[in-house]
Every structure is written in C-alpha cells, then in structure tokens.
N, C-alpha and C. Protein backbone atom coordinates (compact mmCIF):
# COMPACT_ATOMS: atom_id res chain seq x y z
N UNK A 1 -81.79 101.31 -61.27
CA UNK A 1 -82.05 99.94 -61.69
C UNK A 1 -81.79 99.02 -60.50
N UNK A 2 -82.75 98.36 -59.96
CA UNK A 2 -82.73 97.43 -59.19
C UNK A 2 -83.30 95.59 -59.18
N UNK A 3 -82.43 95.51 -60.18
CA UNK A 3 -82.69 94.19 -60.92
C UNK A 3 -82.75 93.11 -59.73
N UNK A 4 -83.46 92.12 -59.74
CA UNK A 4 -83.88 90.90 -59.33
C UNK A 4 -82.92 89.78 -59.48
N UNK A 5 -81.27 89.68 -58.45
CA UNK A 5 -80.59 88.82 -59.40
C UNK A 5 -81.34 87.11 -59.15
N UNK A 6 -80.37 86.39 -59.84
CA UNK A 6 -80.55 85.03 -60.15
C UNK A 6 -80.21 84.14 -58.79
N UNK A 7 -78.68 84.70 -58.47
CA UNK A 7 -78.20 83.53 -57.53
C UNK A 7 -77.56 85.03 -57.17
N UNK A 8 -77.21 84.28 -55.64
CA UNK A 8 -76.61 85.28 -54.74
C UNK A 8 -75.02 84.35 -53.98
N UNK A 9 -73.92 85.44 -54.11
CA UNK A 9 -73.04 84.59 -53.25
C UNK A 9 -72.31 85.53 -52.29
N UNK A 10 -72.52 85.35 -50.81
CA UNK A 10 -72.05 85.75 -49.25
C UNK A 10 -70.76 85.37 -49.63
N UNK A 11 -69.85 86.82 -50.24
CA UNK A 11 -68.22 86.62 -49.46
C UNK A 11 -67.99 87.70 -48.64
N UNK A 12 -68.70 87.98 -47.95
CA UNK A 12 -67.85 88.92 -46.51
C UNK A 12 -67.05 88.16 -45.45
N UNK A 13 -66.37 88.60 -45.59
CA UNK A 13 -65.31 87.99 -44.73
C UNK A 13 -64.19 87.79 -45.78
N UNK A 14 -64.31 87.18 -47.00
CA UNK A 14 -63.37 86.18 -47.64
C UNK A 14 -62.37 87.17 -48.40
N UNK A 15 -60.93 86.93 -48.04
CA UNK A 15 -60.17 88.14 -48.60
C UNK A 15 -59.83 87.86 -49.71
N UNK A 16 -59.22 89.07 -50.29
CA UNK A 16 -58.74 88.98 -52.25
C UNK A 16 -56.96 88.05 -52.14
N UNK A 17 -57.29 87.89 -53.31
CA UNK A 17 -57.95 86.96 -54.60
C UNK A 17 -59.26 86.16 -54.48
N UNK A 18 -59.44 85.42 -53.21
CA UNK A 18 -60.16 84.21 -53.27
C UNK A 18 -61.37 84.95 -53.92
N UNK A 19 -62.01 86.06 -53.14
CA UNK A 19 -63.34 86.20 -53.36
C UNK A 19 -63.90 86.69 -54.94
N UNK A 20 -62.83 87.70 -55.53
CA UNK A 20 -62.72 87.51 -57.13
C UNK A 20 -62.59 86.30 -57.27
N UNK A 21 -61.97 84.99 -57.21
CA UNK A 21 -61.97 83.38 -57.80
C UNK A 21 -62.57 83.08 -57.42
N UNK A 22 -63.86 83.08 -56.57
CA UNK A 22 -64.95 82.58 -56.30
C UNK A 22 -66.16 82.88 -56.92
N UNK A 23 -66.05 84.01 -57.26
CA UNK A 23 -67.32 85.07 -58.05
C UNK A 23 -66.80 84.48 -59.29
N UNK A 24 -65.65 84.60 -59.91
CA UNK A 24 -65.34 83.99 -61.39
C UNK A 24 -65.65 82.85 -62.09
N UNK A 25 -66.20 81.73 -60.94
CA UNK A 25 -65.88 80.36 -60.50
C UNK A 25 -67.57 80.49 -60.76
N UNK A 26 -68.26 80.50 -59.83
CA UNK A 26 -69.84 81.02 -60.08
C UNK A 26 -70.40 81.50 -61.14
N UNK A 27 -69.57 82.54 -61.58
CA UNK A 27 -70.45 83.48 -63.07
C UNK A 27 -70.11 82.23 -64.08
N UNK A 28 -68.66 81.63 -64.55
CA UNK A 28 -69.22 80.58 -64.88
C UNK A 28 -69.80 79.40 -65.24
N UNK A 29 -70.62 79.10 -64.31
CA UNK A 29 -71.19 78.07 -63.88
C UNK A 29 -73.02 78.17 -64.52
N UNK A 30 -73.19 79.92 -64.48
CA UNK A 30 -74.35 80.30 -64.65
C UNK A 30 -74.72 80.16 -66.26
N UNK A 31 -75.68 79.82 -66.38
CA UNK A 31 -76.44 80.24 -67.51
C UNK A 31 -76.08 81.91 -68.27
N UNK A 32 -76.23 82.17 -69.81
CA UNK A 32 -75.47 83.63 -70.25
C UNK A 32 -76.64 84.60 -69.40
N UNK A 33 -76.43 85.55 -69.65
CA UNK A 33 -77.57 86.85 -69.19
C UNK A 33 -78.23 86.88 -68.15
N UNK A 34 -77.51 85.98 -67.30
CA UNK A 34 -78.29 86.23 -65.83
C UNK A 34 -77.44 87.01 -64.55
N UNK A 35 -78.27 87.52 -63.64
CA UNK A 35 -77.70 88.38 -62.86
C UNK A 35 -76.94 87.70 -61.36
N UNK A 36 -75.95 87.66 -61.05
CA UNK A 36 -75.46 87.51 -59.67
C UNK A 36 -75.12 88.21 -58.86
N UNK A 37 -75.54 88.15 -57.71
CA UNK A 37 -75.09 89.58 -56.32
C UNK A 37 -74.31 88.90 -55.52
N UNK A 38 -73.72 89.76 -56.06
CA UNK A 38 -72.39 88.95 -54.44
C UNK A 38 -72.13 90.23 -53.24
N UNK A 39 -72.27 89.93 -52.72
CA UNK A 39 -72.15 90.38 -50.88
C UNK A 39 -71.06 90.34 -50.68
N UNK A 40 -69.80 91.44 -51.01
CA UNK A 40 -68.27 92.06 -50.27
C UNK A 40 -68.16 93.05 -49.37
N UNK A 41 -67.42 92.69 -48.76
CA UNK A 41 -67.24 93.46 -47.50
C UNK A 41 -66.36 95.31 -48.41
N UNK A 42 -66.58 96.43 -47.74
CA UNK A 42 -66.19 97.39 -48.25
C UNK A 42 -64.84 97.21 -47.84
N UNK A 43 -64.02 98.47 -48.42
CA UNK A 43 -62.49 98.44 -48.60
C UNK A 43 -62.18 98.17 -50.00
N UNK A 44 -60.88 96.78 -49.84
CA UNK A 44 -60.14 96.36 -50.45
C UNK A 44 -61.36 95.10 -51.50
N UNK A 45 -62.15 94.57 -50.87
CA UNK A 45 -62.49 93.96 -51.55
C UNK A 45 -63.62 94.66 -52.36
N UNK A 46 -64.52 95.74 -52.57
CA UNK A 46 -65.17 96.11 -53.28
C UNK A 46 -64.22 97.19 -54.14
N UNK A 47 -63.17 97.55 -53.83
CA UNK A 47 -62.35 98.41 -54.25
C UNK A 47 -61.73 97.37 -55.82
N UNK A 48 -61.10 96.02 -55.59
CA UNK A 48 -60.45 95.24 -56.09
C UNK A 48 -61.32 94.48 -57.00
N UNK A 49 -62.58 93.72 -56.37
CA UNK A 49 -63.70 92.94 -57.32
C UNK A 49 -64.08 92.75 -58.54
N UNK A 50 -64.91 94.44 -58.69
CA UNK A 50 -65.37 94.86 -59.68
C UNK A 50 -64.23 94.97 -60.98
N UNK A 51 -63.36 95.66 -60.13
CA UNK A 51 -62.57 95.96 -61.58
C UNK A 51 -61.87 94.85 -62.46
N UNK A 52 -61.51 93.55 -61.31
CA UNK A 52 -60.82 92.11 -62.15
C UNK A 52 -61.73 91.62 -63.04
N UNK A 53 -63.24 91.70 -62.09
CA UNK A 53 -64.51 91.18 -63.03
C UNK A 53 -64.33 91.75 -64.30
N UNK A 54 -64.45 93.04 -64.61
CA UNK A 54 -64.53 93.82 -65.90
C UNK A 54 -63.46 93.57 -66.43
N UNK A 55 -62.10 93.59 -65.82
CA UNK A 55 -60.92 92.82 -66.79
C UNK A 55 -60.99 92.03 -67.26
N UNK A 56 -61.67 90.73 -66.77
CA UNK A 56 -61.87 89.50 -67.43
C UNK A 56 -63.66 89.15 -68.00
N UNK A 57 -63.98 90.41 -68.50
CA UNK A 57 -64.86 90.72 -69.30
C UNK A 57 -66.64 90.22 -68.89
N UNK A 58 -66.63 90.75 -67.58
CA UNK A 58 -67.99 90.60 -67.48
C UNK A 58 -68.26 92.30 -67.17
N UNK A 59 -69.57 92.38 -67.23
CA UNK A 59 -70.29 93.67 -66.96
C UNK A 59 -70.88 93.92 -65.67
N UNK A 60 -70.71 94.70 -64.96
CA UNK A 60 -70.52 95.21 -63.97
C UNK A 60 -72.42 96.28 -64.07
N UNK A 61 -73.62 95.81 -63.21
CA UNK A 61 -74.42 96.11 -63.52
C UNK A 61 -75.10 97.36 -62.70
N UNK A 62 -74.29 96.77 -61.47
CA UNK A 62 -74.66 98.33 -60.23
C UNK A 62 -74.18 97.76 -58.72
N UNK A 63 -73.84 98.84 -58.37
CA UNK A 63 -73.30 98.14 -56.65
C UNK A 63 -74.18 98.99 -55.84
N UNK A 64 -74.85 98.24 -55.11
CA UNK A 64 -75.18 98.70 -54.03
C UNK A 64 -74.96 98.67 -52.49
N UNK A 65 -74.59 100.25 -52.16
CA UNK A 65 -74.28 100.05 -50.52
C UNK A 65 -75.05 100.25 -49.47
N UNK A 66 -74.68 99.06 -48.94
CA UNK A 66 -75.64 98.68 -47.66
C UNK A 66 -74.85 99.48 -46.61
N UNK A 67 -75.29 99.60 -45.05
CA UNK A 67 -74.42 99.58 -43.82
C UNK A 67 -72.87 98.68 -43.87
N UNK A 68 -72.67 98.05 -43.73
CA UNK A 68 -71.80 96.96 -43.39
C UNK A 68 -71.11 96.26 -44.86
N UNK A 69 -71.51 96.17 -45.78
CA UNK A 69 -70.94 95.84 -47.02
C UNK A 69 -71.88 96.38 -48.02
N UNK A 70 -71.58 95.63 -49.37
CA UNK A 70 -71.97 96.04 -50.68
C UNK A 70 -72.21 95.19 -51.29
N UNK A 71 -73.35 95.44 -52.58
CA UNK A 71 -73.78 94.18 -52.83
C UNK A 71 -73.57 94.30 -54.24
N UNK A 72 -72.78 93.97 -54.83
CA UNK A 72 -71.75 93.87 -56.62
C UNK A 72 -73.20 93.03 -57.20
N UNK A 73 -73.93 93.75 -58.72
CA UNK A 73 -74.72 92.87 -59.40
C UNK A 73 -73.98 92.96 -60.83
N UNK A 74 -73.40 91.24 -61.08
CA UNK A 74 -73.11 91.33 -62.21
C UNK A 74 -74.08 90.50 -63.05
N UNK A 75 -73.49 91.23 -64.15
CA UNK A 75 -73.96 89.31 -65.41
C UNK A 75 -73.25 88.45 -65.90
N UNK A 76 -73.81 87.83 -66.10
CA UNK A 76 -73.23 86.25 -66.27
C UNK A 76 -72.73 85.85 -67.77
N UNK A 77 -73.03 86.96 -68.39
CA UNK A 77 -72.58 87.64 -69.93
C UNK A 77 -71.20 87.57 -69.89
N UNK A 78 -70.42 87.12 -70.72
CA UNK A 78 -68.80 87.59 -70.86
C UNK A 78 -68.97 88.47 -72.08
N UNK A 79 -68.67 89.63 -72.04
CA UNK A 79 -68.70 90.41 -73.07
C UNK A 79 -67.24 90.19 -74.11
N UNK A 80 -67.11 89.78 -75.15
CA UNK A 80 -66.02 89.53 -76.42
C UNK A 80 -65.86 90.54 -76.90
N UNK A 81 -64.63 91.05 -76.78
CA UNK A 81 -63.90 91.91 -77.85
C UNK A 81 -63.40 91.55 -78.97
C-alpha cells in the first residue's frame, strides 16, 4: 500500500519528544481520515514515533525506508476505545 498522503511534515533532524509533539500537533489540526507522512530520521526517532503515535491512538499506516530516513504514514483518525 502506497497511499497518496495529504500533508507532509520534514522532521529530520528534530530530536524526541519534539518531533512526536510536532506530528501530534499536526494530526490534530487535520481533517478525520486523512493521511500524513512525516520524514524521521532512523534510530531513536523512528524507533520512538510510531509507537507514542499508537499510544495516543492514531493508526500507524506503513513506514517506508528510504536511504537516509523514513517516511511514517499515519491517519489523522484517532481511533476510540
């Protein structure tokens, strides 16, 4: 699946927490059911990202790795338990 996201947000470089509170901050801002790619640098921050995202209940749609970083596609969905 190589979905078409909506909005895109460049945090390479930007270290954790910020770049999870920045992606959190963005998703929402968005409209429900739409897709965002955010651009993290590998390591700590694609290691750390994904999983706060899904803690704080968004869905996690596919990561893809590039050379040099990774590109996290979530949605903009908060999934309710």
């Amino acid at each position: 699946m190589n979905a078409n996201p909506h909005e895109q947000l460049d945090l390479r470089g930007t270290p954790c927490p910020l770049n999870f509170v920045r992606t959190k901050l963005r998703l929402e801002k968005m409209p429900p059911n739409q897709i965002l790619e955010v651009w993290l640098d590998k390591g700590e921050p694609i290691e750390q990202v994904p999983n706060s995202l899904q803690m704080s209940g968004y869905q996690i749609l596919q990561t893809i790795e590039h050379l040099d970083f990774c590109a996290l596609q979530v949605s903009s969905a908060q999934i309710l338990e």
